[in-house]
Protein backbone atom coordinates (compact mmCIF):
# COMPACT_ATOMS: atom_id res chain seq x y z
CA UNK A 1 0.00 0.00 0.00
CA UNK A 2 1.28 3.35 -1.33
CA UNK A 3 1.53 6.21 1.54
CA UNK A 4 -1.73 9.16 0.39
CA UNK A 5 -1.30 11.13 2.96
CA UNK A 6 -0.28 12.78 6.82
CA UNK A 7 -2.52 14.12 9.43
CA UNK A 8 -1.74 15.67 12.89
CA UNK A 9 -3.96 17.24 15.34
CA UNK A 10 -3.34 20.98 16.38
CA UNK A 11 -3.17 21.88 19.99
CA UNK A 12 -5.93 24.30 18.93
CA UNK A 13 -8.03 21.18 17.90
CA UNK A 14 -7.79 21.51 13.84
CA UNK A 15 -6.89 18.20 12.78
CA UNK A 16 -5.00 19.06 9.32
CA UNK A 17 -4.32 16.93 6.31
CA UNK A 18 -0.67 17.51 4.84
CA UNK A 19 1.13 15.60 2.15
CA UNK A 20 4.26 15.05 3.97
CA UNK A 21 4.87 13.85 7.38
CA UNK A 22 4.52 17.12 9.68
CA UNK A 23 6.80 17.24 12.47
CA UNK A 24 6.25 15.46 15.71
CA UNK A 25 8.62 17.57 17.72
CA UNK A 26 6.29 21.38 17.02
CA UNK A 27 4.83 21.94 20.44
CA UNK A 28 1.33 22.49 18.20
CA UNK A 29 1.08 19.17 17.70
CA UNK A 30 -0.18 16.49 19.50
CA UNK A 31 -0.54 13.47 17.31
CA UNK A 32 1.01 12.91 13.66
CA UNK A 33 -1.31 9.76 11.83
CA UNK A 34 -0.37 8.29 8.09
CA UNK A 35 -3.24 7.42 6.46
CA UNK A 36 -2.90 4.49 4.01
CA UNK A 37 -5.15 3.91 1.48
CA UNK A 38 -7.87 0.98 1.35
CA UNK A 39 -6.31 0.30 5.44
CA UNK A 40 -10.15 0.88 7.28
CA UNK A 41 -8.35 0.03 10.82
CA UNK A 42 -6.08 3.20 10.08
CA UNK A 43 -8.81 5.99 9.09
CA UNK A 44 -10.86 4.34 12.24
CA UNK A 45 -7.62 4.99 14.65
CA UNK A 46 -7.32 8.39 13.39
CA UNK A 47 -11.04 9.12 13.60
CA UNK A 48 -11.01 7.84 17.35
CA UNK A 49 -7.97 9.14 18.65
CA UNK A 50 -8.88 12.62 17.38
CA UNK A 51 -12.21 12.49 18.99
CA UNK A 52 -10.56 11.67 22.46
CA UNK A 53 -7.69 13.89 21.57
CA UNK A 54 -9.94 17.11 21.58
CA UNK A 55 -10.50 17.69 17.51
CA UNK A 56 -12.51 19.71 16.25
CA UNK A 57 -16.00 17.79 15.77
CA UNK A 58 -16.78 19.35 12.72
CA UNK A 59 -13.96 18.27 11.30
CA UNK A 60 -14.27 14.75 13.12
CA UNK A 61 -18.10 14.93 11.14
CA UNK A 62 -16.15 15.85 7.78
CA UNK A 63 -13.62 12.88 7.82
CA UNK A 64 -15.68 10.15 9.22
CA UNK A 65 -18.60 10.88 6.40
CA UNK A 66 -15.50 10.95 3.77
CA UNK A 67 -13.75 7.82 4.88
CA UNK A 68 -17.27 6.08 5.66
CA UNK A 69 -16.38 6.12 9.66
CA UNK A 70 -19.93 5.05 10.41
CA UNK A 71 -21.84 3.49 13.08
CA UNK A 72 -23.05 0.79 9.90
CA UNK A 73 -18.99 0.00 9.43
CA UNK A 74 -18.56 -0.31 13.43
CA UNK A 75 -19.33 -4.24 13.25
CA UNK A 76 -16.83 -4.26 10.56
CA UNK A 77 -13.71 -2.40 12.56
CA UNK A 78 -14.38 -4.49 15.59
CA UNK A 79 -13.94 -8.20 13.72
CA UNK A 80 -11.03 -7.00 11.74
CA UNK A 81 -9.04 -5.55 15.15
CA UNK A 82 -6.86 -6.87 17.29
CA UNK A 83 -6.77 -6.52 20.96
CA UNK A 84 -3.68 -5.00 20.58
CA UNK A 85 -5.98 -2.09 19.35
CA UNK A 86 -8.22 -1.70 22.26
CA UNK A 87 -6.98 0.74 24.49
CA UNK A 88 -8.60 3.93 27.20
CA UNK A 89 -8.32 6.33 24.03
CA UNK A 90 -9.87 4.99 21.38
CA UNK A 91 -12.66 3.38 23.82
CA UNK A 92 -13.12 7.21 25.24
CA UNK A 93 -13.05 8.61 21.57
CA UNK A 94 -15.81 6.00 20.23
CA UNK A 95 -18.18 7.26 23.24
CA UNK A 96 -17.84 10.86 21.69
CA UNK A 97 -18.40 9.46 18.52
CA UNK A 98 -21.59 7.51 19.63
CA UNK A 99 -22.79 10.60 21.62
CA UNK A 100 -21.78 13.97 19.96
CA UNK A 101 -21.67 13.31 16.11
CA UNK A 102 -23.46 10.52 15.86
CA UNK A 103 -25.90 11.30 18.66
CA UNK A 104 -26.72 7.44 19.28
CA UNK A 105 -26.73 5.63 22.70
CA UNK A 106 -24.04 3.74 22.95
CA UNK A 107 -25.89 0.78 24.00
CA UNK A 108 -28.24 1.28 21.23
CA UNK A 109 -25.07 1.27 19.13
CA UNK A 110 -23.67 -1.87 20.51
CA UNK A 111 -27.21 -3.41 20.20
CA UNK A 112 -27.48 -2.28 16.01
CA UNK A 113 -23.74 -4.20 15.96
CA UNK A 114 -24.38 -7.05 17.69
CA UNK A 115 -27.75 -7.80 15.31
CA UNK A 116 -26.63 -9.75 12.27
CA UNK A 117 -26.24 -8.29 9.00
């Protein structure tokens, strides 16, 4: 898989798309992602770890409509990850998710996943 492109999250919130890799050491950034096309774990990680990071929600609305971060794909992210990808972040930014853009209860979420397709 060929690189397409960087993002980082601002300290003011703005999470901003760059086509090379921004530096990590600018004390305006607080997380650098590479987002590799066709990799859904990746654009989910991003998505998540924004959220709980403090981005922007619009912007959080923006990219998970684009890369088709949706409550219908959750089911989808959860077979395909590893354990290794569970951690207090990403659980903390799929709650804001759930609650502020996609304005679902989360256990009405986990419900809609656990029916099968």
């Amino acid at each position: 898989m060929s690189l397409e492109s960087w993002y980082y999250l601002h300290t003011n919130g703005d999470l901003i798309s760059k086509r090379t890799e921004p530096s990590r050491d600018s004390p305006f950034v607080k997380r650098v992602w590479s987002l590799v096309p066709m990799d859904r774990k990746i654009a989910w990680r991003i998505i998540l770890e924004a959220a709980s990071l403090g981005a922007n929600l619009d912007r959080i609305k923006e990219l998970s409509k684009l890369w088709h971060v949706v409550p219908s794909d959750l089911r989808n992210y959860l077979i395909y990850t590893g354990m290794d990808e569970v951690n207090a972040e990403r659980k903390n930014g799929l709650i804001i998710m759930a609650e502020q853009v996609w304005h679902i209860d989360l256990d009405e979420l986990f419900d809609k996943v656990m029916e099968k397709p």
